[in-house]
Protein backbone atom coordinates (compact mmCIF):
# COMPACT_ATOMS: atom_id res chain seq x y z
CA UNK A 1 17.33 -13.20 -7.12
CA UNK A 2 15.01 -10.32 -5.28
CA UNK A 3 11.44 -11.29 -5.47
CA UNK A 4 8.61 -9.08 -7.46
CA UNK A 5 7.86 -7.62 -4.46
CA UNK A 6 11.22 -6.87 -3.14
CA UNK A 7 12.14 -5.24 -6.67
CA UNK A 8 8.56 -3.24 -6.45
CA UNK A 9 9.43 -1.59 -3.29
CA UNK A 10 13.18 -0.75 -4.34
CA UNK A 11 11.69 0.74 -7.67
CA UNK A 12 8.94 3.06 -5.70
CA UNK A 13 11.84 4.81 -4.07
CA UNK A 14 14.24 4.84 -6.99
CA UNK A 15 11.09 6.47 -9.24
CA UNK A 16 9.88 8.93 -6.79
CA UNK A 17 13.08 10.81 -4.83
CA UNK A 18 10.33 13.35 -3.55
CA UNK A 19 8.80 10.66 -1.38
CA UNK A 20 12.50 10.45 0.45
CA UNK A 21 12.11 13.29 2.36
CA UNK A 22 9.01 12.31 4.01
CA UNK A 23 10.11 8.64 4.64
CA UNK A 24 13.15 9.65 6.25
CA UNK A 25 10.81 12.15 8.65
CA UNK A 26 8.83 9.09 9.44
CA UNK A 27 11.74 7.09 10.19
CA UNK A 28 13.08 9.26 12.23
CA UNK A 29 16.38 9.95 10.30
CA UNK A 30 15.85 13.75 9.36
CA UNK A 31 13.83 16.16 10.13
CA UNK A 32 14.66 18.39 7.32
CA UNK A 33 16.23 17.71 3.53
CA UNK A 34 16.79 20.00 0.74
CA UNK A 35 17.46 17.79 -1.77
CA UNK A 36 17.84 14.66 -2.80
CA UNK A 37 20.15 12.81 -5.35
CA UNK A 38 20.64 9.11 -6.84
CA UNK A 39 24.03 7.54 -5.88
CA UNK A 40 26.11 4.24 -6.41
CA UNK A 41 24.30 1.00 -4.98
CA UNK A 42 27.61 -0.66 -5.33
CA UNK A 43 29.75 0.08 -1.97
CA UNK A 44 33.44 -1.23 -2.59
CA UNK A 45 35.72 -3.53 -4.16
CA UNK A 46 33.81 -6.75 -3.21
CA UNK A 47 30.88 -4.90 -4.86
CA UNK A 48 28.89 -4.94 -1.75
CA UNK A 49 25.72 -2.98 -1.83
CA UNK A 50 22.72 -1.67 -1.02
CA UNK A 51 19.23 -1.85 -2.82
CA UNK A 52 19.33 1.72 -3.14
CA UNK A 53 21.52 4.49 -1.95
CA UNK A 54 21.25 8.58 -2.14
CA UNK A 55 22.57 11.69 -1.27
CA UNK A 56 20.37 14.02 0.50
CA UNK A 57 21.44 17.50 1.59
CA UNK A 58 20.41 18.21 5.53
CA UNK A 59 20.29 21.86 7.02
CA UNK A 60 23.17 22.08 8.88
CA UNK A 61 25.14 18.78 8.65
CA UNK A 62 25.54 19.11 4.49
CA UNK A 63 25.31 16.13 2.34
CA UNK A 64 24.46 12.90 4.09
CA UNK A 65 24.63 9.20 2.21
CA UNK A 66 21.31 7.23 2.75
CA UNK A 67 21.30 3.38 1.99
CA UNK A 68 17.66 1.84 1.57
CA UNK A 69 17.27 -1.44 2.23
CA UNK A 70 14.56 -3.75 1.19
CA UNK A 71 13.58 -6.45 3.46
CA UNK A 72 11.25 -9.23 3.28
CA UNK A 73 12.29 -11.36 6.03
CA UNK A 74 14.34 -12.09 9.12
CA UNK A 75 17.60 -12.52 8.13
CA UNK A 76 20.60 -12.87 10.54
CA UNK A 77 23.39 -12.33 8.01
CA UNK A 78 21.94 -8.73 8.08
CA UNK A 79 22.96 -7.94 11.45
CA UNK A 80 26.22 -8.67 10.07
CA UNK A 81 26.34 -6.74 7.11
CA UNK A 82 24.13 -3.57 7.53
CA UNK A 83 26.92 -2.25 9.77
CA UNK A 84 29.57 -2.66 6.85
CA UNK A 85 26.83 -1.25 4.90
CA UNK A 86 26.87 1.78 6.98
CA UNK A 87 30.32 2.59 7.03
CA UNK A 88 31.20 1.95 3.18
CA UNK A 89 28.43 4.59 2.66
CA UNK A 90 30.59 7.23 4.27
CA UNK A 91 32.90 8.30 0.91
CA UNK A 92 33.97 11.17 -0.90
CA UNK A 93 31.94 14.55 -0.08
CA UNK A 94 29.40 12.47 2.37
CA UNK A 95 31.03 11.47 5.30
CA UNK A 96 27.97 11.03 7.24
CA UNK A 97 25.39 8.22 6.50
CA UNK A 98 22.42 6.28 7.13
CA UNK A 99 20.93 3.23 6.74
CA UNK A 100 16.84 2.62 6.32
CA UNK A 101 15.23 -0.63 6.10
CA UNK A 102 12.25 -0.70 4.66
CA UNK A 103 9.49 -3.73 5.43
CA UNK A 104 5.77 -4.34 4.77
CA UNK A 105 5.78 -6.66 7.96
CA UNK A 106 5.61 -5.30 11.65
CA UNK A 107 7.15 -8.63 12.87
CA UNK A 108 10.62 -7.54 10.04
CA UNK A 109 9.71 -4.54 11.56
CA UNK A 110 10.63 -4.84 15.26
CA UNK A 111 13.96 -7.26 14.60
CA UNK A 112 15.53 -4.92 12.37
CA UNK A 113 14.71 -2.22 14.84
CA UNK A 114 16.62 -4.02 17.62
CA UNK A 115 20.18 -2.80 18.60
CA UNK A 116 23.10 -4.67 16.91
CA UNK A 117 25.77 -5.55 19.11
CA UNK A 118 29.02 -4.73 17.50
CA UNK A 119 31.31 -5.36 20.97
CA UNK A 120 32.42 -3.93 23.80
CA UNK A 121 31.79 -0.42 23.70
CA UNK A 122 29.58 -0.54 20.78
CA UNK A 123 26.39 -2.58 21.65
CA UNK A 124 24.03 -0.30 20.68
CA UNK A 125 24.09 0.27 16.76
CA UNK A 126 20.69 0.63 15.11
CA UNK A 127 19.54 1.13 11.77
CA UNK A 128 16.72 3.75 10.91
CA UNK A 129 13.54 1.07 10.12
CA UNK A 130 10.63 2.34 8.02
CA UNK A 131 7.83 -0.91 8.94
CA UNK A 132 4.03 -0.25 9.09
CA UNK A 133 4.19 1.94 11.97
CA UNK A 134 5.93 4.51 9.72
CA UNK A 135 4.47 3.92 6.70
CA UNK A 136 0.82 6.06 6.46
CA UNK A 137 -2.19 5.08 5.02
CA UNK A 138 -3.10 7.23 1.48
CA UNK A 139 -6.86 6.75 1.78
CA UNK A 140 -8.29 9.22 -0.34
CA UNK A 141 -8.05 8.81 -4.47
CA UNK A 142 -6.65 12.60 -4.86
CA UNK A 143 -3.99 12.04 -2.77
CA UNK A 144 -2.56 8.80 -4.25
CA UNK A 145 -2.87 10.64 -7.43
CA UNK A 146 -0.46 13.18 -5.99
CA UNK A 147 2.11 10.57 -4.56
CA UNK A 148 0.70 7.22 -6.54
CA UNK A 149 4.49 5.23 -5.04
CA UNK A 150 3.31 6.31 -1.87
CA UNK A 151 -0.65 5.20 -1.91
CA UNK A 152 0.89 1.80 -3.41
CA UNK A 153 3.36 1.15 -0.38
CA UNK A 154 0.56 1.77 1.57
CA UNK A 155 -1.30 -0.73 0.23
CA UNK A 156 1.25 -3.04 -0.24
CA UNK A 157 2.27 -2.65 3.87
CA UNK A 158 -1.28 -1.89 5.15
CA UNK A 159 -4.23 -3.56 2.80
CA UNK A 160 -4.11 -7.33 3.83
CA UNK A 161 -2.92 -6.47 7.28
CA UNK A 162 -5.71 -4.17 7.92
CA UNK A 163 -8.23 -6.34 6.39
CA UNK A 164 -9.27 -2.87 3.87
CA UNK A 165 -9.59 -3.35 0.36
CA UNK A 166 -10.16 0.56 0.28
CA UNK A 167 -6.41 0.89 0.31
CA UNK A 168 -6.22 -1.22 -2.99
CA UNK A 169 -8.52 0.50 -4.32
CA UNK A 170 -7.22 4.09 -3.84
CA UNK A 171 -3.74 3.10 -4.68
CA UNK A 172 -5.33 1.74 -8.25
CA UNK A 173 -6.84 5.03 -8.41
CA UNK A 174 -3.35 6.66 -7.73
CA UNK A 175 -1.50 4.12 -10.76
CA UNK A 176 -3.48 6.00 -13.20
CA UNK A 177 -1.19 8.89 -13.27
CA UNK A 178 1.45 6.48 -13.94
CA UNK A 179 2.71 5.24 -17.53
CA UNK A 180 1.39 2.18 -18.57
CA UNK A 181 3.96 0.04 -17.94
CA UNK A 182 4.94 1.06 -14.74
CA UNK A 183 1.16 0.98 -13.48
CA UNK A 184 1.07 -2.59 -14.70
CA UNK A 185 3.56 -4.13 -13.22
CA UNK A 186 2.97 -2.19 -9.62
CA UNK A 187 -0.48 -3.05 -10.10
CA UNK A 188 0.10 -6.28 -11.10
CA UNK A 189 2.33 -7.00 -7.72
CA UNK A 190 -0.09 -5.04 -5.51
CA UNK A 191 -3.00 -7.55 -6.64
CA UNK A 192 -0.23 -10.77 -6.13
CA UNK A 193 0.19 -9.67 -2.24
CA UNK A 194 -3.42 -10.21 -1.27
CA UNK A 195 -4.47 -12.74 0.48
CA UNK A 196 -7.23 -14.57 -1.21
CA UNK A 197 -10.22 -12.57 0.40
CA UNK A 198 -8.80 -9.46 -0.86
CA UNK A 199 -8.17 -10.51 -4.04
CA UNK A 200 -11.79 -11.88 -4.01
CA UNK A 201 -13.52 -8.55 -2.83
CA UNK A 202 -11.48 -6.63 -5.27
CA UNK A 203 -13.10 -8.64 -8.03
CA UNK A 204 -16.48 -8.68 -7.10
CA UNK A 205 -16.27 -4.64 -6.95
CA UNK A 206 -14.62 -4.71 -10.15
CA UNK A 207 -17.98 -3.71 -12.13
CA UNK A 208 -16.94 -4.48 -15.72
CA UNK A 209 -19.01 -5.69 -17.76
CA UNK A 210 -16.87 -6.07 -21.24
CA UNK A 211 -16.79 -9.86 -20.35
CA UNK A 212 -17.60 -11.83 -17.40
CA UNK A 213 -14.56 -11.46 -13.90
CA UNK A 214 -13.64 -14.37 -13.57
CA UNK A 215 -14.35 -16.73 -10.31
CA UNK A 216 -13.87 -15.21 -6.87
CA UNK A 217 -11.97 -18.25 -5.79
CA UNK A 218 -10.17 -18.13 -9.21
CA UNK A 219 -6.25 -17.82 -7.21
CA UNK A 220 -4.43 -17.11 -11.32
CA UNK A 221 -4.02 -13.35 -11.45
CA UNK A 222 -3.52 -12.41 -15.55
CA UNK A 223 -2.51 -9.94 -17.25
CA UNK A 224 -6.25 -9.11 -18.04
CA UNK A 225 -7.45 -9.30 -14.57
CA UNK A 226 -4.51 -6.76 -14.08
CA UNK A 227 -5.70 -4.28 -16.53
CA UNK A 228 -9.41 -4.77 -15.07
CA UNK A 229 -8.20 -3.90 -11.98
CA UNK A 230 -6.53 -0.49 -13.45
CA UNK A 231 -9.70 0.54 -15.35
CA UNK A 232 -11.42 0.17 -12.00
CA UNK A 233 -9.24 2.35 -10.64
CA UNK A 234 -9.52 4.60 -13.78
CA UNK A 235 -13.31 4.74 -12.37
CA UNK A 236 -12.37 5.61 -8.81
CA UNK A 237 -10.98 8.59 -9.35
CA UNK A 238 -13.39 9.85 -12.39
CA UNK A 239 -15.92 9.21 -9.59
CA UNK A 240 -13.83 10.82 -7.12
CA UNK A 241 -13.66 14.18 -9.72
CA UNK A 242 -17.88 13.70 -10.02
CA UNK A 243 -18.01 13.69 -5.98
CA UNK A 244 -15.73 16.87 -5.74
CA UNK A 245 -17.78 18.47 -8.38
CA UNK A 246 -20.74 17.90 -7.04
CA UNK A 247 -19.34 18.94 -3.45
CA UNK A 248 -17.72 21.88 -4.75
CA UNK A 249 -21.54 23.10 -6.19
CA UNK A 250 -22.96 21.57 -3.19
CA UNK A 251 -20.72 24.14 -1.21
CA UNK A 252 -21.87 27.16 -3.27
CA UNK A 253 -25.68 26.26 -2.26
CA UNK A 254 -25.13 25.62 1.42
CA UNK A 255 -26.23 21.67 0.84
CA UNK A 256 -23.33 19.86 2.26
CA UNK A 257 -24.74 17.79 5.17
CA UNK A 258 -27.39 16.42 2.96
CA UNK A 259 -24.74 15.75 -0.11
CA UNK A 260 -22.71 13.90 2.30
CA UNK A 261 -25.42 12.09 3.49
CA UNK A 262 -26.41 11.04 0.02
CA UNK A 263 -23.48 10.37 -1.06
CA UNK A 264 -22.64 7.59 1.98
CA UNK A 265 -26.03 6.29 1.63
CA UNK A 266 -24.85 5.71 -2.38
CA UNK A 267 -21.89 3.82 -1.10
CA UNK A 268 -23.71 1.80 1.39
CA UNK A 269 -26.16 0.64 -1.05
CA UNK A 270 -23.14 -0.48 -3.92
CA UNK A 271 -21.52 -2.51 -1.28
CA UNK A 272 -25.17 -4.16 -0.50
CA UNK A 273 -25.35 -5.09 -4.24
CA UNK A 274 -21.80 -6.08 -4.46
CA UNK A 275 -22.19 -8.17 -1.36
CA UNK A 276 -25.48 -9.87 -2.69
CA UNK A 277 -23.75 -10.79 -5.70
CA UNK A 278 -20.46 -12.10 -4.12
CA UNK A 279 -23.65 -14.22 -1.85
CA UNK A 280 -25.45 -15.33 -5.50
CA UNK A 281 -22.34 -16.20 -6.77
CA UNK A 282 -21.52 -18.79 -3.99
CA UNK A 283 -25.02 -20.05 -4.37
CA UNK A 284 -25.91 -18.78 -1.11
CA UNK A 285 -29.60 -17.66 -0.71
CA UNK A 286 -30.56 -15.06 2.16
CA UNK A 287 -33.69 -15.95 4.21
CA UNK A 288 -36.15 -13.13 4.15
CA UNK A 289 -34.76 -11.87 8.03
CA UNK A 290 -30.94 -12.41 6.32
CA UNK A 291 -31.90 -9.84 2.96
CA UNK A 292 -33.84 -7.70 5.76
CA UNK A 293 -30.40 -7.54 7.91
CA UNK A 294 -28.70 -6.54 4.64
CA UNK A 295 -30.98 -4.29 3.51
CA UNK A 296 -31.10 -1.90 6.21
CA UNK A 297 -26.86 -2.20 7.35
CA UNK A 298 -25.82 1.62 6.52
CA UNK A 299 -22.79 0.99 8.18
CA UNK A 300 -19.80 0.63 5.63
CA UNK A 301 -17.40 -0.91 7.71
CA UNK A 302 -19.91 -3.99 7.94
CA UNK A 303 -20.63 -4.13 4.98
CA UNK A 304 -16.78 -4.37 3.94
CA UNK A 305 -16.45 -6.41 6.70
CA UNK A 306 -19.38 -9.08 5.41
CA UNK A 307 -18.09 -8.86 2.29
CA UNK A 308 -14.80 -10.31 3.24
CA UNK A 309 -16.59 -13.00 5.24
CA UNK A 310 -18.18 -14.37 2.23
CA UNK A 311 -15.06 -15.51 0.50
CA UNK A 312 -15.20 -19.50 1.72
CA UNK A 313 -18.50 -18.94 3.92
CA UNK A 314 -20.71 -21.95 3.43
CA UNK A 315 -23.65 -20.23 4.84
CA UNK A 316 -25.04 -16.27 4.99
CA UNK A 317 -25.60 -16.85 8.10
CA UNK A 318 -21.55 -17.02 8.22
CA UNK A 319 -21.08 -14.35 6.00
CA UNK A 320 -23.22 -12.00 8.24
CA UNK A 321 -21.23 -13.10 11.65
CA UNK A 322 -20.46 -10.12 13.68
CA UNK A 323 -17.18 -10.10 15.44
């Protein structure tokens, strides 16, 4: 049976078609599509099939069949059946096809991209592969509202791998736009696939105070925790429609460079409390030099950055390591 994860990813593309044309662009499988339409998963007789298949119209070559594929891992029965995969696809008014595997892990990444040797003659068939080097980071909250599927596969490919829990929390920011239960359950996968630092960062930032977050090192993701997460991302981007606001005003009085630098030094000084309280929480006390060091950081990247190295530190002194 397909893992959450696996089903997540199949369900982004089934629930957003617009996001096809741009994948396939960053794949490298067309340049150009006019539209896009859902088709039968289910290939032939032996009811073979693909995750998710669809008819896309390309300027000059017509309709074209495209099978998705979701993969999680390194599998060599694929090499075997992504070519029948291929062919079957090629039916009725679409006799040209393609096949795109998609995969949160560069390592997936570059196997599936290798050539498949089909024989003599034929030792050089490849599928289309759409791994983190395709896949872009949404980093702003307006435009994961715009494509939310989008801002979550970048999360989902990017956040742990990068180290950046600003990709989590943009892609929360995005779910908002989402129904309920749709935002739920991608949310609620998007939390499960980070590693325990994330997960920890995410809930010290989560500044609820309805009841007390649970432990950083708590690894049981609820429901609640879930729906935490999506009113902090209900915050992001009600704070991202204050910033533009202000911006927009700040624009109309020639004040820009000193908004923006207000508004970073605003940031830098949440992720000083956040990361004092993430310290307090492990019972970790800064010397007067240590609370100096964090007082005056201005640097957000660090400050992420020490953040992260407080999950499991035993020591500020090991929080506050520079690389």
């Amino acid at each position: 049976m397909p893992s959450s994860l696996h089903q997540t990813l199949v369900d982004l593309l089934r629930h957003s078609p617009g996001l096809v044309p741009e994948l396939l662009r960053a794949a490298g499988a067309a340049a150009a599509v006019e539209s896009v339409r859902p088709l039968d998963a289910v290939l032939d007789q032996l009811e073979r099939r693909v995750d998710l298949a669809m008819e896309v119209q390309v300027p000059g070559l017509g309709p074209v069949a495209i099978g998705f594929e979701v993969q999680l891992a390194i599998d060599a029965d694929k090499l075997r059946s992504w070519p029948v995969y291929l062919t079957s696809l090629r039916r009725g008014a679409c006799q040209r096809a393609l096949l795109v595997v998609l995969t949160p892990d560069s390592r997936v990444a570059r196997w599936a991209a290798r050539p498949i040797d089909l024989g003599p003659g034929n030792e050089g068939f490849r599928v289309h592969v759409l791994g983190p080097a395709q896949i872009p980071r949404v980093t702003e909250a307006k435009a994961a509202r715009r494509q939310p599927e989008l801002a979550v596969l970048s999360a989902l490919t990017h956040a742990a791998a990068d180290g950046d829990p600003a990709l989590v929390y943009v892609a929360l920011a995005g779910l908002e736009g989402l129904d309920s239960a749709r935002a739920r359950s991608y949310g609620s996968v998007l939390i499960r696939s980070l590693d325990m630092a994330l997960q920890a960062t995410l809930k010290v930032n989560m500044l609820d105070t309805e009841a007390p977050i649970a432990e950083a090192d708590d690894p049981e993701i609820t429901p609640e925790f879930v729906e935490r997460a999506l009113r902090f991302g209900r915050r992001i981007w009600e704070e991202e429609l204050r910033r533009e606001a202000v911006r927009e005003q700040a624009r109309a009085q020639g004040l820009e460079q000193g908004l923006e630098q207000g508004l970073e030094q605003g940031l830098a000084q949440g992720r000083r409390e956040a990361l004092l309280r993430f310290l307090a929480r492990a019972g970790l006390r800064p010397t007067p030099e240590e609370a100096q060091r964090i007082a005056t950081c201005t640097e957000l990247g660090m400050l992420d950055r020490w953040i992260d190295q407080s999950v499991g530190a035993t020591t500020v002194a090991a929080a506050l390591a520079e690389w």
